[in-house]
C-alpha atoms as a PDB file:
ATOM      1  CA  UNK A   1      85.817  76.044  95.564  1.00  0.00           C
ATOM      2  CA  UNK A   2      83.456  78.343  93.605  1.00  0.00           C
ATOM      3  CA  UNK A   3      83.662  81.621  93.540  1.00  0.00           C
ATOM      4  CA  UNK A   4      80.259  84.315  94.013  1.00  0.00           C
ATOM      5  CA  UNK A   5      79.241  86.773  92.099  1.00  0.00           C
ATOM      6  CA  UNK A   6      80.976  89.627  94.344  1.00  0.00           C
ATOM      7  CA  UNK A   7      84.494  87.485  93.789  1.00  0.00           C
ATOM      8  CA  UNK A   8      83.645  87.487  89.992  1.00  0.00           C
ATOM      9  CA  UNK A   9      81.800  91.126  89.685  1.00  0.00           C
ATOM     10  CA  UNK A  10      84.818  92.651  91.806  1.00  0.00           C
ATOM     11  CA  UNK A  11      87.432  91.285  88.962  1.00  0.00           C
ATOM     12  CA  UNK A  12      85.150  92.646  86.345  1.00  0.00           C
ATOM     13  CA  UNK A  13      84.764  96.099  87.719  1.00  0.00           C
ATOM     14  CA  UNK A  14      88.274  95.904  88.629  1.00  0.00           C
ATOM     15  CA  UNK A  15      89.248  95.653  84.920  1.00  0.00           C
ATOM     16  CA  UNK A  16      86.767  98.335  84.079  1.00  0.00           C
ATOM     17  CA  UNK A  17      88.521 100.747  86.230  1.00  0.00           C
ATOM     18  CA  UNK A  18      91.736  99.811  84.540  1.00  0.00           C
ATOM     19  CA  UNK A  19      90.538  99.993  81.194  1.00  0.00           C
ATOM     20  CA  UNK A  20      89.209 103.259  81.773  1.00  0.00           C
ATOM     21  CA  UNK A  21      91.980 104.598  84.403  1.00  0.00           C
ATOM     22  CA  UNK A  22      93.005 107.805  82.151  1.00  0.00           C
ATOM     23  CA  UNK A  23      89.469 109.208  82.274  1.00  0.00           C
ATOM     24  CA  UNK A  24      89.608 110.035  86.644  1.00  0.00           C
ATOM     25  CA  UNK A  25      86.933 108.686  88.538  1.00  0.00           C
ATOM     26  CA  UNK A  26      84.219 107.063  87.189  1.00  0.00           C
ATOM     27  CA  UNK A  27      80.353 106.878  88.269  1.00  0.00           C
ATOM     28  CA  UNK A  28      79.273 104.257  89.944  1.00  0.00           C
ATOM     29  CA  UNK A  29      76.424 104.523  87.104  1.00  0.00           C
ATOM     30  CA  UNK A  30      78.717 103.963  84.104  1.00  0.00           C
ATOM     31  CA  UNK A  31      80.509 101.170  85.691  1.00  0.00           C
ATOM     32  CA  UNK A  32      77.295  99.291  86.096  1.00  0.00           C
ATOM     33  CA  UNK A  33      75.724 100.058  82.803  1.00  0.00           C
ATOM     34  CA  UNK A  34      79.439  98.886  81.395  1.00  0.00           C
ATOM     35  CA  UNK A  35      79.705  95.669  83.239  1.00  0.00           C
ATOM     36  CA  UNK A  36      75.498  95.048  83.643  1.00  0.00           C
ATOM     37  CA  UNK A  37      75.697  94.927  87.381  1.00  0.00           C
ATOM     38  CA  UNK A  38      72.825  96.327  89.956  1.00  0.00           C
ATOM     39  CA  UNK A  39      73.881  99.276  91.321  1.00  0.00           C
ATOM     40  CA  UNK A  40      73.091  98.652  94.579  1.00  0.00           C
ATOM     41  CA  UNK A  41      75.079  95.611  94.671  1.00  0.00           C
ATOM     42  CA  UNK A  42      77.874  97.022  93.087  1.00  0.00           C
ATOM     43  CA  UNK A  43      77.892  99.959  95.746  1.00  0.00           C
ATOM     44  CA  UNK A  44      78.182  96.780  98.100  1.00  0.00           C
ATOM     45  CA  UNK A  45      81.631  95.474  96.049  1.00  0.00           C
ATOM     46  CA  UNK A  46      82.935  98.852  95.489  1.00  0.00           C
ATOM     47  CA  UNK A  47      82.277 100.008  99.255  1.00  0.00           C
ATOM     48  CA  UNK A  48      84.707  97.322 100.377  1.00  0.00           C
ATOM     49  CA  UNK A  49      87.461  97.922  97.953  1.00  0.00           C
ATOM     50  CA  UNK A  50      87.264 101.658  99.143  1.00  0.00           C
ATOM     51  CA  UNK A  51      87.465 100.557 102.395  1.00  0.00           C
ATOM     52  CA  UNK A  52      90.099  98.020 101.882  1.00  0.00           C
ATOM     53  CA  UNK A  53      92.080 100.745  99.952  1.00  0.00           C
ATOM     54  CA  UNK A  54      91.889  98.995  96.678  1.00  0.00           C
ATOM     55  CA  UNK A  55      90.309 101.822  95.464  1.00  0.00           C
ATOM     56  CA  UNK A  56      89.591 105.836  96.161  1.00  0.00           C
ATOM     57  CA  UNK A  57      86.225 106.814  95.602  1.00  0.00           C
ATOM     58  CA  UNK A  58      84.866 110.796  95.606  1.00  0.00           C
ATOM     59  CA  UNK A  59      81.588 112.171  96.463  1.00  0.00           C
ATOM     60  CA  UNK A  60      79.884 114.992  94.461  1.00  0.00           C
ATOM     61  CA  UNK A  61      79.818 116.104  90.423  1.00  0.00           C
ATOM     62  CA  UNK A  62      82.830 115.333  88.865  1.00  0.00           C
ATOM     63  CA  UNK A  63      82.893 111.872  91.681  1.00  0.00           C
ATOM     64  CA  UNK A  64      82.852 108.319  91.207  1.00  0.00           C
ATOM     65  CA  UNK A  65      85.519 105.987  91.965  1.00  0.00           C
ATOM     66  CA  UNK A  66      89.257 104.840  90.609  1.00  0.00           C
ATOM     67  CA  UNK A  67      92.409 102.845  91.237  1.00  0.00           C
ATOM     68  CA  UNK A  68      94.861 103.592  93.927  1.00  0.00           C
ATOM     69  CA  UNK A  69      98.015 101.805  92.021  1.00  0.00           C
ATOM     70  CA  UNK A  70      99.085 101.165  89.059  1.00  0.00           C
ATOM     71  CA  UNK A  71      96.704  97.261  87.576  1.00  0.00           C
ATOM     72  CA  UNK A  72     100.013  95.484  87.370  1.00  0.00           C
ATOM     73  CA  UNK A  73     100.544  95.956  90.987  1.00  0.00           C
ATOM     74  CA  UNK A  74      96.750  93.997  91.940  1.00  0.00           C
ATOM     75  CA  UNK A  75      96.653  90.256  91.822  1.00  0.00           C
ATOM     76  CA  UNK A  76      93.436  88.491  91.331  1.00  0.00           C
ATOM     77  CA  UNK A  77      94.639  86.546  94.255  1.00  0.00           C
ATOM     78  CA  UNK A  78      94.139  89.331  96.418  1.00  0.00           C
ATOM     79  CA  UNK A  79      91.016  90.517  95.331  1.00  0.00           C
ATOM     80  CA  UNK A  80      89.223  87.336  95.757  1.00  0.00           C
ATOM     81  CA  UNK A  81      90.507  87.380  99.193  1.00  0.00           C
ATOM     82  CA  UNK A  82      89.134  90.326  99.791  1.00  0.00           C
ATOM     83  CA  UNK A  83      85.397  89.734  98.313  1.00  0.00           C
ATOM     84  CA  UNK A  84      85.473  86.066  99.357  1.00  0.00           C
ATOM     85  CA  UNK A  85      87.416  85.584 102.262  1.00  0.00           C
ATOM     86  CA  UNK A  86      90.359  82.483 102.462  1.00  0.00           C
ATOM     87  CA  UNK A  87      89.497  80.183  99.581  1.00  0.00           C
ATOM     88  CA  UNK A  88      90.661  76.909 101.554  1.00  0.00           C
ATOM     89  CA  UNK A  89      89.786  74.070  99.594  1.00  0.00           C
ATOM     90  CA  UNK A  90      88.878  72.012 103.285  1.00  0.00           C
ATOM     91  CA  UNK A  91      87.781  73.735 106.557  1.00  0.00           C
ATOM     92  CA  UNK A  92      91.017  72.308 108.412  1.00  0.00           C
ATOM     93  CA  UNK A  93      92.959  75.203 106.092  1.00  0.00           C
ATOM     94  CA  UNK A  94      90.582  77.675 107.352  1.00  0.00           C
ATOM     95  CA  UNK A  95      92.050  80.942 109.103  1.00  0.00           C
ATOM     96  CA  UNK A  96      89.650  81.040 112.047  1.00  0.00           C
ATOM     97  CA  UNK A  97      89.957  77.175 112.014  1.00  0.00           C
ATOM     98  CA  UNK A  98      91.277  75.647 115.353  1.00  0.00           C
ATOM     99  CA  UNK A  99      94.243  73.558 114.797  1.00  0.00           C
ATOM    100  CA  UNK A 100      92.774  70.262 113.378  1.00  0.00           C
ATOM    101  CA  UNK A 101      93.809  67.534 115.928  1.00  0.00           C
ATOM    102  CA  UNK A 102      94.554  64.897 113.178  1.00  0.00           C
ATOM    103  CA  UNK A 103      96.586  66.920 110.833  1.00  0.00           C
ATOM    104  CA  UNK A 104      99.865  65.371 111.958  1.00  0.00           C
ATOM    105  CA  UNK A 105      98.395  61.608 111.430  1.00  0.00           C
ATOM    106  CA  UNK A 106      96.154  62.843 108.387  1.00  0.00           C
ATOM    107  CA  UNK A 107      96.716  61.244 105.080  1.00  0.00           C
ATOM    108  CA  UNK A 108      94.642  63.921 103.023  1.00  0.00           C
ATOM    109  CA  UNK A 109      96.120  66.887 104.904  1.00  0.00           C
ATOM    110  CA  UNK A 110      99.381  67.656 102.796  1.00  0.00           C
ATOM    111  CA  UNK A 111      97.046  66.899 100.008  1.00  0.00           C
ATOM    112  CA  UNK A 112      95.223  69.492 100.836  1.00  0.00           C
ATOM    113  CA  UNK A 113      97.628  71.926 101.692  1.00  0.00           C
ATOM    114  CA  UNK A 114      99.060  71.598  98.517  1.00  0.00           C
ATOM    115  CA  UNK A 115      95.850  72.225  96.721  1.00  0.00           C
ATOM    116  CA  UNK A 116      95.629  75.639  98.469  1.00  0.00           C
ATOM    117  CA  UNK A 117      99.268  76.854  97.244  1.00  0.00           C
ATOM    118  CA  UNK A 118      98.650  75.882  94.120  1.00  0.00           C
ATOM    119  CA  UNK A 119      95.072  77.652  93.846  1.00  0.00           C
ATOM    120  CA  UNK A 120      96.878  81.019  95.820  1.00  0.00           C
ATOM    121  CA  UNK A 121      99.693  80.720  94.070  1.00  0.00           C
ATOM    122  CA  UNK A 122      97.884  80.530  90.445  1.00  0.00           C
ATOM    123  CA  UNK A 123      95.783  83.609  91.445  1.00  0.00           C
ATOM    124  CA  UNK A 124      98.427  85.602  92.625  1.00  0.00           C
ATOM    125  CA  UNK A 125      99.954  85.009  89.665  1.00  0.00           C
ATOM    126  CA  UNK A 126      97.631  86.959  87.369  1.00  0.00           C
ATOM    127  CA  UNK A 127      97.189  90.529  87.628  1.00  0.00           C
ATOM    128  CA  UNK A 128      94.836  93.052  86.524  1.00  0.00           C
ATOM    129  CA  UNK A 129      96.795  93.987  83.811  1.00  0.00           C
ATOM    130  CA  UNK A 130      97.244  90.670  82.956  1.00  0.00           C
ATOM    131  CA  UNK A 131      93.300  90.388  82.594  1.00  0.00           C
ATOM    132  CA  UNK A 132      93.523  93.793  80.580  1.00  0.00           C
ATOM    133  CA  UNK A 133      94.851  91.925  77.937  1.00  0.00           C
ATOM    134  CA  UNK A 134      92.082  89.505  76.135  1.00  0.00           C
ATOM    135  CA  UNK A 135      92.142  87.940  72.751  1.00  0.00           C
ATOM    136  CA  UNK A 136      88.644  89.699  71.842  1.00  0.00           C
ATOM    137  CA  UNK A 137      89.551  91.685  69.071  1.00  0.00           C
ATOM    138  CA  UNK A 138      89.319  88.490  66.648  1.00  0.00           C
ATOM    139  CA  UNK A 139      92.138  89.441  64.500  1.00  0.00           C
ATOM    140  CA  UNK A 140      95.134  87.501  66.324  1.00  0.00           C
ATOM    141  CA  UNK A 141      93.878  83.899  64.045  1.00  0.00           C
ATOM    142  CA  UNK A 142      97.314  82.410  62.601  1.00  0.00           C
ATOM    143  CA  UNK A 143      97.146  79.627  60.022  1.00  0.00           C
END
């Protein structure tokens, strides 16, 4: 599994808005000066949240975009989802996969399957308040 640039970008502006959630909505410019992403392609990323209603975005002075919840209550799992699609480790796990024929004889299948819970289950587990919270600040070193 590896994850694009829109996955990765979406996470990163997704933090952004967080970080910066007291301040209303934000340009579309700022964001993408902040996180060093094309504005064009970010309007791509940020387009689908809005539509996805992951995010609320205005048009006009004073515009820009922001959260529609609270960053505890997004999971990176979901996000990813939404910028990448299913991130099935095999094609047989696939959503618009037909029913594999060999799944009930496959060896590898459960193998498989458990693969994908683990990697859902691990992203769903972190939220964007979770990410919020990095070590960057340099002064957490204990001896």
């Amino acid at each position: 599994m590896m994850i694009s640039t829109k996955g990765r970008y979406a996470l990163r502006v997704m933090v952004d808005l967080a970080e910066h959630q007291t301040e209303g909505y934000l340009p579309l410019k700022e964001i993408a000066e902040r996180q060093e992403i094309s504005e064009k392609y970010l309007e791509t990323i940020l387009k689908n949240l809005v539509q996805n209603r992951i995010l609320t975005g205005m048009r006009g002075k004073g515009g820009g975009y922001r959260l529609t919840r609270p960053p505890e209550r997004y999971t990176v799992g979901e996000i990813l989802r939404l910028t990448e699609g299913r991130m099935a480790p095999v094609a047989c796990l696939e959503d618009n996969t037909l029913a594999c024929p060999r799944a009930s004889r496959c060896r590898t299948f459960p193998m498989w399957q458990e693969l994908d819970k683990l990697v859902n289950d691990f992203f769903d587990g972190i939220t964007i308040a979770d990410l919020m919270v990095g070590s960057d600040s340099g002064d957490d070193y204990v001896i």
